[in-house]
Protein backbone atom coordinates (compact mmCIF):
# COMPACT_ATOMS: atom_id res chain seq x y z
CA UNK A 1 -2.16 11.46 -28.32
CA UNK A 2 -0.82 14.56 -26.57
CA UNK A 3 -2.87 14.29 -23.29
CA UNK A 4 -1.44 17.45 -21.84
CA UNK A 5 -3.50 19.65 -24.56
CA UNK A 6 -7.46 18.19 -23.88
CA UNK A 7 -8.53 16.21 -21.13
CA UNK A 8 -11.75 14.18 -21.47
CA UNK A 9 -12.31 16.29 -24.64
CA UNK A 10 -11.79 19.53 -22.48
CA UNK A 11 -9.23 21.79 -24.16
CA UNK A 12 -6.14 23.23 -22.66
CA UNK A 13 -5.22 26.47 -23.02
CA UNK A 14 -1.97 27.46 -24.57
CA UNK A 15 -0.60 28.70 -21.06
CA UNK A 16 -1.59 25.89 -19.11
CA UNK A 17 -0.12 23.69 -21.44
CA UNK A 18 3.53 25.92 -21.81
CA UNK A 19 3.28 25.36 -18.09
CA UNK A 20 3.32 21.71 -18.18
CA UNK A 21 6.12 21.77 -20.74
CA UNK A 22 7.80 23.97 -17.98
CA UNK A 23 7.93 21.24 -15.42
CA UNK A 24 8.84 18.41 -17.36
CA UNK A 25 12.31 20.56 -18.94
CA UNK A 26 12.80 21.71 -15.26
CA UNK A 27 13.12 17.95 -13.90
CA UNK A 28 14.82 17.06 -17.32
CA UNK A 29 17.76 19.84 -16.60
CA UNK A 30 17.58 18.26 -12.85
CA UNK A 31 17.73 14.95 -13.03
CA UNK A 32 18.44 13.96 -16.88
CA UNK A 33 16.38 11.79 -19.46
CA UNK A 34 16.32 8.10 -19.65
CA UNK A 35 13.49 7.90 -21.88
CA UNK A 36 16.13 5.84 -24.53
CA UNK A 37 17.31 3.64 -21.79
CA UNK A 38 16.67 -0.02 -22.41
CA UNK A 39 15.65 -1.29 -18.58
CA UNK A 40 15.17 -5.07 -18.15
CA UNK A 41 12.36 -5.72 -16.04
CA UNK A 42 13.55 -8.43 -13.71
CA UNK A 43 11.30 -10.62 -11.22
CA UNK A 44 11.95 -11.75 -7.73
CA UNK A 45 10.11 -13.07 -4.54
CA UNK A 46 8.83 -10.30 -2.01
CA UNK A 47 10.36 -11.70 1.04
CA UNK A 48 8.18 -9.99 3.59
CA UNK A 49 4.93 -10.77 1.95
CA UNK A 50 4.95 -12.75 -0.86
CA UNK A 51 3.97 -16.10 1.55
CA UNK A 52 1.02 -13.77 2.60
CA UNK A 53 -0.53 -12.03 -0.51
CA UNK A 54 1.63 -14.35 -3.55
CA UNK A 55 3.29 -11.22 -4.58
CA UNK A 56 6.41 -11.36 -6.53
CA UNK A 57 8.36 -8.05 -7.11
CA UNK A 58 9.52 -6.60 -10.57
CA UNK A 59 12.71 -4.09 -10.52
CA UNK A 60 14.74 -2.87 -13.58
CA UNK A 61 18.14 -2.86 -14.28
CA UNK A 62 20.15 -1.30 -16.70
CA UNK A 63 20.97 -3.37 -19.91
CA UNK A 64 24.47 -4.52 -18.89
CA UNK A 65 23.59 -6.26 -15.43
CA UNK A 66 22.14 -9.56 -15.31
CA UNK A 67 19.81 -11.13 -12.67
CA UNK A 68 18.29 -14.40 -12.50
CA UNK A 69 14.85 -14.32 -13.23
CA UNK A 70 11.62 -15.75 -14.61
CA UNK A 71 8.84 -15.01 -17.32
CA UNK A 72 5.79 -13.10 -16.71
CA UNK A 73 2.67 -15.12 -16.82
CA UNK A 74 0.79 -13.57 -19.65
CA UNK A 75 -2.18 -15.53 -18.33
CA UNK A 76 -2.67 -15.36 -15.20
CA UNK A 77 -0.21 -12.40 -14.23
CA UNK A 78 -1.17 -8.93 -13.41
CA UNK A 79 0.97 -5.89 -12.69
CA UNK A 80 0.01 -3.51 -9.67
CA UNK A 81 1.54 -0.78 -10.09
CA UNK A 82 1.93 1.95 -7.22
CA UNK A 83 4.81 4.40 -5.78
CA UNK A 84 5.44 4.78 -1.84
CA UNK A 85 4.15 8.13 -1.07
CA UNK A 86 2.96 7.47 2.45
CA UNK A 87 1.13 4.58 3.44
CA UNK A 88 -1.83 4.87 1.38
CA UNK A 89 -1.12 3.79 -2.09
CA UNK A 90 0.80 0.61 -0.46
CA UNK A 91 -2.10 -0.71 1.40
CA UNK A 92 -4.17 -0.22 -1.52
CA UNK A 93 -1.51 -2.07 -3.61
CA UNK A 94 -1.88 -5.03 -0.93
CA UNK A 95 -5.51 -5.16 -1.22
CA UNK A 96 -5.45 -5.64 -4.56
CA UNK A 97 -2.85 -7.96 -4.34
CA UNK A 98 -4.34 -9.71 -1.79
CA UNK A 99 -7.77 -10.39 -3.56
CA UNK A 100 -5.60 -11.39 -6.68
CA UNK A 101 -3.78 -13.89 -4.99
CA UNK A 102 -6.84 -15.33 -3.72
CA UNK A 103 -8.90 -15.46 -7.21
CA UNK A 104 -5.93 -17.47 -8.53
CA UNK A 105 -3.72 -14.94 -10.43
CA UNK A 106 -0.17 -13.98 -9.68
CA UNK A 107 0.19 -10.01 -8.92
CA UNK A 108 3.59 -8.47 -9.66
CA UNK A 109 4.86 -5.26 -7.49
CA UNK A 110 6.09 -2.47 -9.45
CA UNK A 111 7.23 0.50 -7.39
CA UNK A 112 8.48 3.44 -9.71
CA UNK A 113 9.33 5.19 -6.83
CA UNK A 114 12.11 2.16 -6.30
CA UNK A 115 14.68 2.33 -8.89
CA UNK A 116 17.14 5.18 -8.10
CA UNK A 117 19.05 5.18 -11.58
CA UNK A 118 15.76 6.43 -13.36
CA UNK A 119 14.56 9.74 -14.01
CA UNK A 120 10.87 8.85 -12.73
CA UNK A 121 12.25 7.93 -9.31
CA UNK A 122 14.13 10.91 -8.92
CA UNK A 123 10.95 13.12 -9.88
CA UNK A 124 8.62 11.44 -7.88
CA UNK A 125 11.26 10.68 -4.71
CA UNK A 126 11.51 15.01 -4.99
CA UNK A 127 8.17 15.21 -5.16
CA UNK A 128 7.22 13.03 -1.85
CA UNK A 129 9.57 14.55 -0.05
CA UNK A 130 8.01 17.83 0.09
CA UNK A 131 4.67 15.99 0.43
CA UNK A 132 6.34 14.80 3.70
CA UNK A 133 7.59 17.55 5.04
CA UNK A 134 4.64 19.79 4.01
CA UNK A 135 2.66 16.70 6.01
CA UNK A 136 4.59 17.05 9.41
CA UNK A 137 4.21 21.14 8.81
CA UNK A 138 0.89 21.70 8.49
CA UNK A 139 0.21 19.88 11.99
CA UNK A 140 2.76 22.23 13.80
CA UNK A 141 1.83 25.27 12.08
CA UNK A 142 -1.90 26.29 11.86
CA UNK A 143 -1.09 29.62 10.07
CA UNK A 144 0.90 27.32 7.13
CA UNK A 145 -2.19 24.50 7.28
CA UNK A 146 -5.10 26.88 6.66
CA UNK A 147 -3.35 29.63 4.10
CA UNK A 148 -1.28 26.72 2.02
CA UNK A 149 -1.49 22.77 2.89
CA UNK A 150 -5.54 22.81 3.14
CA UNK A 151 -5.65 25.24 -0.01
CA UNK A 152 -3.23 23.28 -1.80
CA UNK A 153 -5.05 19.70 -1.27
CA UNK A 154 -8.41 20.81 -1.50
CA UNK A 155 -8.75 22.95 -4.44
CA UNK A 156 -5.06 22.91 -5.87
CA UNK A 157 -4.86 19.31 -6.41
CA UNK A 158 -8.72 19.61 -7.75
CA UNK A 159 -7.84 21.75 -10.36
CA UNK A 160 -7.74 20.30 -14.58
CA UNK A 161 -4.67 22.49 -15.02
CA UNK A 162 -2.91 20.26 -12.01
CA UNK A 163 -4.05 16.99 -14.22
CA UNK A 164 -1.88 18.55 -17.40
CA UNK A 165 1.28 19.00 -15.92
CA UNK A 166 1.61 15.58 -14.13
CA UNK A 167 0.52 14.04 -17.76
CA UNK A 168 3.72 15.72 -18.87
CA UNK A 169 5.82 14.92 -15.83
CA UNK A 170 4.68 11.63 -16.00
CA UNK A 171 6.12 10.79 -19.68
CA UNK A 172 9.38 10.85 -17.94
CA UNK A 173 8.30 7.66 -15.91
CA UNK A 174 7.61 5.49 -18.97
CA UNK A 175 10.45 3.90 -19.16
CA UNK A 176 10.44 1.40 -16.58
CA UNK A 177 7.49 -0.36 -18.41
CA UNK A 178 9.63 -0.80 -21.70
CA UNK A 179 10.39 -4.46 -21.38
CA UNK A 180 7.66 -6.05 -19.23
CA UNK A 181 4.94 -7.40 -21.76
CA UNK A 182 2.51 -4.89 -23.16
CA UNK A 183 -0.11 -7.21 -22.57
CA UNK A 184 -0.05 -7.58 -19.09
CA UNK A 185 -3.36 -5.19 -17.60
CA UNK A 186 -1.91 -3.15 -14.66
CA UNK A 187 -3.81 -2.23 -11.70
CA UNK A 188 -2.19 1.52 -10.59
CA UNK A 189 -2.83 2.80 -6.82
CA UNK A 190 -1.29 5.76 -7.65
CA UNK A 191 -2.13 7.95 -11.03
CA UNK A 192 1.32 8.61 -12.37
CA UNK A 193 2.15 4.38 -12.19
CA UNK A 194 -1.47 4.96 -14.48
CA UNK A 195 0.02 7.78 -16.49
CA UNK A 196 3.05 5.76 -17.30
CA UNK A 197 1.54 2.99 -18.23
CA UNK A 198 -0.73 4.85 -20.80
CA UNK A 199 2.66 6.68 -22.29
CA UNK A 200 4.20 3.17 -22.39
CA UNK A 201 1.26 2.07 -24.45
CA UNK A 202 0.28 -0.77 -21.97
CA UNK A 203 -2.75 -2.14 -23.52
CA UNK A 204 -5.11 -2.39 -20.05
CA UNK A 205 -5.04 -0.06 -17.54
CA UNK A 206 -6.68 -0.10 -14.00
CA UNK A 207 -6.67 3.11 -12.24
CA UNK A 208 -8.07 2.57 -9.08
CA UNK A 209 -8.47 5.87 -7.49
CA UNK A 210 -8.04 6.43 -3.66
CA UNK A 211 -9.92 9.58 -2.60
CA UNK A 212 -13.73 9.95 -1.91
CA UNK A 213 -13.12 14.17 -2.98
CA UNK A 214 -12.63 14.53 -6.46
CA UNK A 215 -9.89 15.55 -8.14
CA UNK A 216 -8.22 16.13 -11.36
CA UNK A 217 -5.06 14.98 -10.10
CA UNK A 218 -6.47 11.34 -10.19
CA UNK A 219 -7.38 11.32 -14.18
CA UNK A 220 -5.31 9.11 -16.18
CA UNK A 221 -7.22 9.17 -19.82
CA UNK A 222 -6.59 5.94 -21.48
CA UNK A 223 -7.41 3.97 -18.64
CA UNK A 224 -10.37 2.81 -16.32
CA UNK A 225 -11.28 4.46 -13.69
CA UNK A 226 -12.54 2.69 -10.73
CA UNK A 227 -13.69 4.83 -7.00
CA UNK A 228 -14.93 3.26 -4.07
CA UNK A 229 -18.15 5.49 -3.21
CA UNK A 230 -21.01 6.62 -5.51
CA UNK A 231 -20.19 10.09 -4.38
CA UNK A 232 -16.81 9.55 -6.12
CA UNK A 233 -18.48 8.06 -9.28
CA UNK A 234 -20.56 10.95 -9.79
CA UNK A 235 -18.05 13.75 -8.74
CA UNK A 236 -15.22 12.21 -10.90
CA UNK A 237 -17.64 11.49 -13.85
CA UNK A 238 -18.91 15.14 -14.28
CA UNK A 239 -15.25 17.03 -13.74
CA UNK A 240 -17.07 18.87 -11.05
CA UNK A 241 -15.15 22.20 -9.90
CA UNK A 242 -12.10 21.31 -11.99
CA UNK A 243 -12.37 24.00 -13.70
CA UNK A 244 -14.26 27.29 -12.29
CA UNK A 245 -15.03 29.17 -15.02
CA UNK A 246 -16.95 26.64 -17.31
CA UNK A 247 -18.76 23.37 -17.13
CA UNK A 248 -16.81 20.94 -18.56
CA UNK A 249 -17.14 17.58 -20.63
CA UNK A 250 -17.74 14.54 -18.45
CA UNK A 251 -15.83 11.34 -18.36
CA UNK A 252 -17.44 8.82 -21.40
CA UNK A 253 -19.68 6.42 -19.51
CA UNK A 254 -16.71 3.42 -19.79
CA UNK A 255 -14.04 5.33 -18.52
CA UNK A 256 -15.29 5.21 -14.77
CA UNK A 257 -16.81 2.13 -12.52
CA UNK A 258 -17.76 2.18 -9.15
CA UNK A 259 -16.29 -1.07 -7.29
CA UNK A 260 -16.63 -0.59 -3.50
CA UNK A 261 -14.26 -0.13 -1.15
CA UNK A 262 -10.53 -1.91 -1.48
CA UNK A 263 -9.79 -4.32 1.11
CA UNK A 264 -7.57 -7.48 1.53
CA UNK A 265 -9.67 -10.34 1.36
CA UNK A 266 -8.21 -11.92 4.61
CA UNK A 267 -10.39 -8.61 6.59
CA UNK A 268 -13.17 -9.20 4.43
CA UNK A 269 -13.83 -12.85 4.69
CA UNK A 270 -13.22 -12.51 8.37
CA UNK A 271 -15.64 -10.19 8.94
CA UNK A 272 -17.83 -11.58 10.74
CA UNK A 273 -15.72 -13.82 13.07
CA UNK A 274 -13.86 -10.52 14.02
CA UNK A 275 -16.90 -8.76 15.19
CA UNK A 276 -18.67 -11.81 17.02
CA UNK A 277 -15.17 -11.22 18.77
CA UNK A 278 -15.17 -7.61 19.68
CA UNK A 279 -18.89 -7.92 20.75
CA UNK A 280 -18.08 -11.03 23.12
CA UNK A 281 -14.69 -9.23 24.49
CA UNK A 282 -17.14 -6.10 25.07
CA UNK A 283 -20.15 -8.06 26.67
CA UNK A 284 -17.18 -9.95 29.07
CA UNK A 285 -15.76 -6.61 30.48
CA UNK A 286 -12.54 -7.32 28.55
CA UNK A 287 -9.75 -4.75 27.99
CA UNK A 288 -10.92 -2.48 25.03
CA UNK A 289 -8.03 -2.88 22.50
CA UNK A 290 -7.23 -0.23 20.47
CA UNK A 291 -5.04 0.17 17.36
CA UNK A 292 -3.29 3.61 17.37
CA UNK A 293 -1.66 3.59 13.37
CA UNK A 294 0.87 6.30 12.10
CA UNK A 295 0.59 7.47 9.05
CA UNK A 296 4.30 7.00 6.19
CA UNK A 297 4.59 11.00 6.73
CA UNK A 298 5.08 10.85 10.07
CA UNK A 299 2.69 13.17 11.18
CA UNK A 300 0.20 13.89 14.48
CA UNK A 301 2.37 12.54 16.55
CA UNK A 302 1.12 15.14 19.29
CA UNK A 303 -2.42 13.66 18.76
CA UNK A 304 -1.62 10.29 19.84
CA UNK A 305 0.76 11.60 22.28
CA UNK A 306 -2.33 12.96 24.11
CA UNK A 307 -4.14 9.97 23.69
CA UNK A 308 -1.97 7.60 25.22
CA UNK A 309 -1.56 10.36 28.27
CA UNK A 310 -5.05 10.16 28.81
CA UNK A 311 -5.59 5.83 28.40
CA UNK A 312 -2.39 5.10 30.47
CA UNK A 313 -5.04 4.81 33.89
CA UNK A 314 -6.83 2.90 31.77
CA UNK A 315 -3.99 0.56 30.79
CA UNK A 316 -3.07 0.24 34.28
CA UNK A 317 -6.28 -1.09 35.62
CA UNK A 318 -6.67 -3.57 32.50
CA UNK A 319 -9.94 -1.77 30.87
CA UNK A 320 -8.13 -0.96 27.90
CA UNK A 321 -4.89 -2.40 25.76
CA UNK A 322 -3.11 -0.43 23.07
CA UNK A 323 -1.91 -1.24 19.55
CA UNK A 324 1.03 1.44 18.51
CA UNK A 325 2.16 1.08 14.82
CA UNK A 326 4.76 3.44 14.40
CA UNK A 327 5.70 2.13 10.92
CA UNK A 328 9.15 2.83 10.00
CA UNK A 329 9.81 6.15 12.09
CA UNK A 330 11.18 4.53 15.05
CA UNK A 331 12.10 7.87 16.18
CA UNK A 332 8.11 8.44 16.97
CA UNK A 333 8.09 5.93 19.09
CA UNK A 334 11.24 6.80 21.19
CA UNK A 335 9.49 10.60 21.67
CA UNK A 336 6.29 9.05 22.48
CA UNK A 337 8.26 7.29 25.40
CA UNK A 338 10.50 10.01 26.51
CA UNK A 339 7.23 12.71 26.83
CA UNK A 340 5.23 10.17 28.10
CA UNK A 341 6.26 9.50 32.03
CA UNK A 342 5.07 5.91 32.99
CA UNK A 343 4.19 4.55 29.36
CA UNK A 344 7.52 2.43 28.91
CA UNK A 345 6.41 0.27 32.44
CA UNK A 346 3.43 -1.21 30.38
CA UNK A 347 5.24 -1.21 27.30
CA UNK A 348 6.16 -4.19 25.28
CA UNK A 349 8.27 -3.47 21.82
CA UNK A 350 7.85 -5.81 19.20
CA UNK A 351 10.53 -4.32 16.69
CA UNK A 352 12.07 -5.66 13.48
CA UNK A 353 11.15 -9.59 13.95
CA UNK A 354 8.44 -9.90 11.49
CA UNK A 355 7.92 -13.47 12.33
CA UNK A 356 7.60 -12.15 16.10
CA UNK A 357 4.81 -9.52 14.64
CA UNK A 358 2.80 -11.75 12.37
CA UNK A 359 2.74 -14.51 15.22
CA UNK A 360 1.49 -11.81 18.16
CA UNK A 361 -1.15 -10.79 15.57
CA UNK A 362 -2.25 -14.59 15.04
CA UNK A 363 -1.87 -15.22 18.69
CA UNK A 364 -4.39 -12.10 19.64
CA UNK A 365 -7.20 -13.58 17.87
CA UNK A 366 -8.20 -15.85 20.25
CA UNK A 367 -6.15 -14.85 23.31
CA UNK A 368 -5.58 -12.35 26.57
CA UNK A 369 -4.14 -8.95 24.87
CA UNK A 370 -3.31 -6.08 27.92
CA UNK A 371 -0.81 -3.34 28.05
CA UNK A 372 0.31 -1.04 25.33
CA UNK A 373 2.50 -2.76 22.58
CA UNK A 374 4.96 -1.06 20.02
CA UNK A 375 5.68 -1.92 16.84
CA UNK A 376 8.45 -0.61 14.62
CA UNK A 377 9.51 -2.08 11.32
CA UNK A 378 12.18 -0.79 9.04
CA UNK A 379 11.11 -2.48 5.79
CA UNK A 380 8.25 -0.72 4.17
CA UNK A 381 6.23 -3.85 3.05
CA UNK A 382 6.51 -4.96 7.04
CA UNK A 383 5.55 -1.13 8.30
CA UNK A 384 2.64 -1.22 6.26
CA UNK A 385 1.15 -4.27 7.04
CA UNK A 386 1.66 -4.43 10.19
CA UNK A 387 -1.72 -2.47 10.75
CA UNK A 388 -3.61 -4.81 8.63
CA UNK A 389 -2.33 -7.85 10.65
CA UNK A 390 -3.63 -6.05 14.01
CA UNK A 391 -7.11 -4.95 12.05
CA UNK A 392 -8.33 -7.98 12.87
CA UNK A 393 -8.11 -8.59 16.59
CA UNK A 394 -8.34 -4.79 17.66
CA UNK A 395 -12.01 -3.30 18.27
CA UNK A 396 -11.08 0.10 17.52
CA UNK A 397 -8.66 1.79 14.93
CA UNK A 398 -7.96 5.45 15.64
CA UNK A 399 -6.58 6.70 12.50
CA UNK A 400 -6.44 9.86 10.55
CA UNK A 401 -9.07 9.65 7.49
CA UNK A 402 -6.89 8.65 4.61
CA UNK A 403 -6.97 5.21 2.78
CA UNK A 404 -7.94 3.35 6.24
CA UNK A 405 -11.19 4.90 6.58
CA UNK A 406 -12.65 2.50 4.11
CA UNK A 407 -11.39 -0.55 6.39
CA UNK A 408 -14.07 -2.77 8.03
CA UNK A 409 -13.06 -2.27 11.17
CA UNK A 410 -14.77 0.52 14.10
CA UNK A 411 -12.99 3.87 13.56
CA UNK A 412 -12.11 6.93 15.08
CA UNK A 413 -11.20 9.55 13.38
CA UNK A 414 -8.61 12.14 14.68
CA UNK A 415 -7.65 15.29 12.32
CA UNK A 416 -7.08 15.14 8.84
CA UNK A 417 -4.12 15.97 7.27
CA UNK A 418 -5.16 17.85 3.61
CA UNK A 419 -8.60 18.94 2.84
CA UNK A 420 -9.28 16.16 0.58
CA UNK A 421 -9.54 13.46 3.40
CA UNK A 422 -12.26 14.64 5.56
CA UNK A 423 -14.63 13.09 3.02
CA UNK A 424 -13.47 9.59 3.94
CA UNK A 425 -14.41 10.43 7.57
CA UNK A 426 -17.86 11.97 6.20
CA UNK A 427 -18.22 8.17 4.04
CA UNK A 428 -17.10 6.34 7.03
CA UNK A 429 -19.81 7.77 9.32
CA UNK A 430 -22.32 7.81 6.76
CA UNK A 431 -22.42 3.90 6.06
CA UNK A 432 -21.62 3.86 9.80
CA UNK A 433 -18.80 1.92 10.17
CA UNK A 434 -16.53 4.91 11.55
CA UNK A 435 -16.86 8.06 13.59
CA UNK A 436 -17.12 11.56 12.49
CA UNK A 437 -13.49 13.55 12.31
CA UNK A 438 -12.77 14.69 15.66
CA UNK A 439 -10.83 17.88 14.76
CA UNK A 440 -9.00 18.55 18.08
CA UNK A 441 -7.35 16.63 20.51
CA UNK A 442 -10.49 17.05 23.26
CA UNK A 443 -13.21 15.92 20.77
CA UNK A 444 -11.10 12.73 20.08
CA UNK A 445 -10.47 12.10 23.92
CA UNK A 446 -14.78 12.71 23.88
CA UNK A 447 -15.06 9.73 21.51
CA UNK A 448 -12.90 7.38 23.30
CA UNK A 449 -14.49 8.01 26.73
CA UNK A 450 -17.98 7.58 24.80
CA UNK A 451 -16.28 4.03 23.08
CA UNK A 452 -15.27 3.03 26.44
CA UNK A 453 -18.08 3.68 28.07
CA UNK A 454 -21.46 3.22 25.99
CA UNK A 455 -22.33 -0.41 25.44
CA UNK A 456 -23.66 -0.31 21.98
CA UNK A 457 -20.49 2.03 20.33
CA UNK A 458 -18.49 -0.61 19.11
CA UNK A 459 -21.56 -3.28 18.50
CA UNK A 460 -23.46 -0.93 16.69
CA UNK A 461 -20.19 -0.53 13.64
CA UNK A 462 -20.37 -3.91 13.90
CA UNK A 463 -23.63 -4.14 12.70
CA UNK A 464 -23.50 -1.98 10.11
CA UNK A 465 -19.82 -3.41 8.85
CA UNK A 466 -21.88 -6.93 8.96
CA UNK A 467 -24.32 -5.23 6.19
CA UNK A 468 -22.18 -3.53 4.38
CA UNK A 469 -20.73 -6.80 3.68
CA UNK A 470 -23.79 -7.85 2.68
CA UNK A 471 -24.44 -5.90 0.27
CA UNK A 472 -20.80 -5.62 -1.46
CA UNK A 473 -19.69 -2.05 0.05
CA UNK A 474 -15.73 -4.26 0.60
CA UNK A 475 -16.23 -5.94 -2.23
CA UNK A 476 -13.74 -3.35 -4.47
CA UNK A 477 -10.38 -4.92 -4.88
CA UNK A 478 -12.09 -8.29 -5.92
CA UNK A 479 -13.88 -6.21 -8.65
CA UNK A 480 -11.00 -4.48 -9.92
CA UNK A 481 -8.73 -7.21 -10.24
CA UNK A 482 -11.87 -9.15 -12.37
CA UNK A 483 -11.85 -5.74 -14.44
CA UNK A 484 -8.25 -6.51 -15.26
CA UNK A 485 -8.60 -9.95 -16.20
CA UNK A 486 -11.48 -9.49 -18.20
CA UNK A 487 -10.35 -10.21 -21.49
């Protein structure tokens, strides 16, 4: 089916749809077509953390090279499929693979954004590169935030016409799924790893959508849809403001499932031991630990900057301790310490040993944690993860409100960056587990000083992350992963 000319049974116009044939010839003339190639879909052990979550990666080669491999399971094996555009679609990928892992099933990591010699990587690496850069402008520019970045990720990326030409685009990412088993259901954290699935006629296909704002840039028709809020469900299911001159045709009732939230089942079956353990380290005067993560673009790093500034008394005197995920941009960290007079005293770097990382993490659990302490990992599995690890044993993440506001964990919220993820701040506080989006730097210091200093802050998300457990609200990647294996 040509899924660039109707959409949910919504035509296309003709111009719309000349458009989308636009893009994919422009990337063809850039970057060539592999859509004959014959990639072998080889399987290997994810070093950094298949011990934790089971995973086992899946790369393709070109037909002349050989590898040693094994077999998919075709019984117990499940492909989540997912492209590194940030953080976001990662950690999502790792919360499904974690809750796959732990239901017994085998989950295989397929990155099309990781094989250089194909067309799709080369469309989508172009593509995330100005997501990146337009990332880090739109927090140094407010002019080019408010007349283009908040434009474009608010309405832009809501729009049906957006949906059409990534269908297109996406054909040229099909390739990679030409030898792995068609009957192997794939979970997708990203559309287009949904998209190319569908073109590569994979015969299940998860599409578990990130964002709590609707948008047409999510749809992958073929598959099933899965959201984490009931505000998604009912947004996504009725196309609403894709298109603004006429209602359109909603998504058929199978097409679209509510789940819950995705989260690793390690945070979720901990829950309650990690907040018995932020309320005791609260009710004993301990040092309020909080877990400062940077985003994969690289962004607000002015935010935190002013953050730190305004904690390091704090730090000094032992009434607070902070967590400082830089990811993979060690150059963050090394401005954060040159601007910062006084910060590298109290400073302890924990860079590039994962074994060094995952044991601190383990260690904090049950232990004395004071200071600030840096962490800085070059592999992308490690830089990701690393915030997970720490979750557990901080009692407040300060994040912006992307992927991480659906965490069980206290948040604060500092600025968004692109329209679309203020309503994961607005979810957050609603089901109370997180603040409202502080939207300048003094309204996040206001939060922190109100954390710090009111008793029932932090006890009170602990609560209500305690019954939203409960009642299944973290329960999502354990649903879609039983979606998948549902024969």
């Amino acid at each position: 089916m040509e899924k660039s000319k109707e959409v949910f049974g919504n035509e296309i116009s003709e111009k719309v749809y000349k458009k989308a044939l636009k893009s994919k010839e422009k990337y063809i003339k850039k970057f060539g077509d592999d859509s004959d190639a014959d990639y072998k879909a080889v399987i290997q052990k994810n070093k950094e953390i298949g011990n934790l979550l089971g995973v086992k990666n899946v790369f393709v080669t070109g037909s002349g090279e050989k590898y040693d491999t094994e077999e998919f399971d075709l019984e117990k094996g499940i492909i989540v499929g997912n492209i590194r555009m940030g953080f976001g679609h990662y950690r999502i990928s790792m919360a499904i693979a974690s809750a796959a892992n732990y239901m017994g099933y085998q989950p295989y990591w397929l990155d099309l954004n990781s094989f250089p010699e194909t067309t799709g990587t080369k469309v989508i690496s172009s593509q995330n590169e100005l997501y990146s850069i337009g990332s880090r402008l739109s927090q140094k520019s407010k002019l080019f935030n408010k007349a283009v970045w908040e434009p474009l990720n608010y309405e832009g990326f809501k729009k049906l016409s957006y949906n059409v030409s990534d269908q297109k685009n996406a054909e040229l990412m099909a390739p990679v799924y030409k030898n792995i088993p068609k009957d192997i259901p794939v979970v997708a954290t990203h559309v287009w790893p949904a998209q190319a699935a569908i073109h590569a006629q994979m015969k299940k296909v998860i599409n578990a959508i990130p964002d709590n704002w609707p948008m047409a840039l999510h749809y992958s028709e073929g598959a099933i849809h899965t959201v984490q809020t009931h505000y998604a469900y009912q947004g996504y299911r009725i196309l609403n403001g894709m298109d603004k001159k006429r209602i359109l045709n909603p998504m058929p009732e199978n097409s679209l499932i509510y789940t819950g939230h995705y989260v690793d089942h390690e945070l979720v079956s901990n829950i309650e031991k990690d907040c018995e353990a932020r309320r005791k380290r609260k009710a004993e005067g301990k040092p309020v630990r909080m877990l400062l993560s940077i985003g994969g673009a690289g962004a607000q790093k002015e935010i935190f900057a002013a953050i730190i500034r305004s904690l390091l008394p704090k730090i000094r005197k032992k009434q607070v301790a902070l967590y400082i995920n830089v990811g993979d941009y060690i150059n963050v960290w090394d401005e954060l310490i040159d601007d910062i007079p006084g910060m590298k005293k109290v400073s302890k770097e924990h860079f590039l040993d994962w074994e060094k990382t995952k044991n601190f993490a383990e260690k904090a659990l049950d232990s004395e944690v004071i200071g600030i302490h840096g962490f800085y990992h070059s592999n992308i599995f490690e830089a990701v993860y690393c915030t997970n690890l720490l979750m557990r044993s901080c009692d407040v993440l300060v994040t912006k409100p992307s992927e991480l506001s659906f965490y069980p964990v206290p948040k604060i919220f500092i600025k968004r960056v692109g329209g679309h993820e203020q309503w994961g701040a607005v979810h957050s506080a609603e089901i109370g587990d997180g603040t409202l989006e502080c939207e300048d730097v003094p309204h996040v210091l206001q939060m922190i000083k109100l954390f710090l200093n009111d008793e029932n802050m932090i006890n009170n998300m602990c609560d209500c992350i305690e019954k939203n457990k409960s009642i299944g609200i973290y329960d999502g990647a354990y649903r879609v992963v039983e979606l998948a294996m549902k024969k």
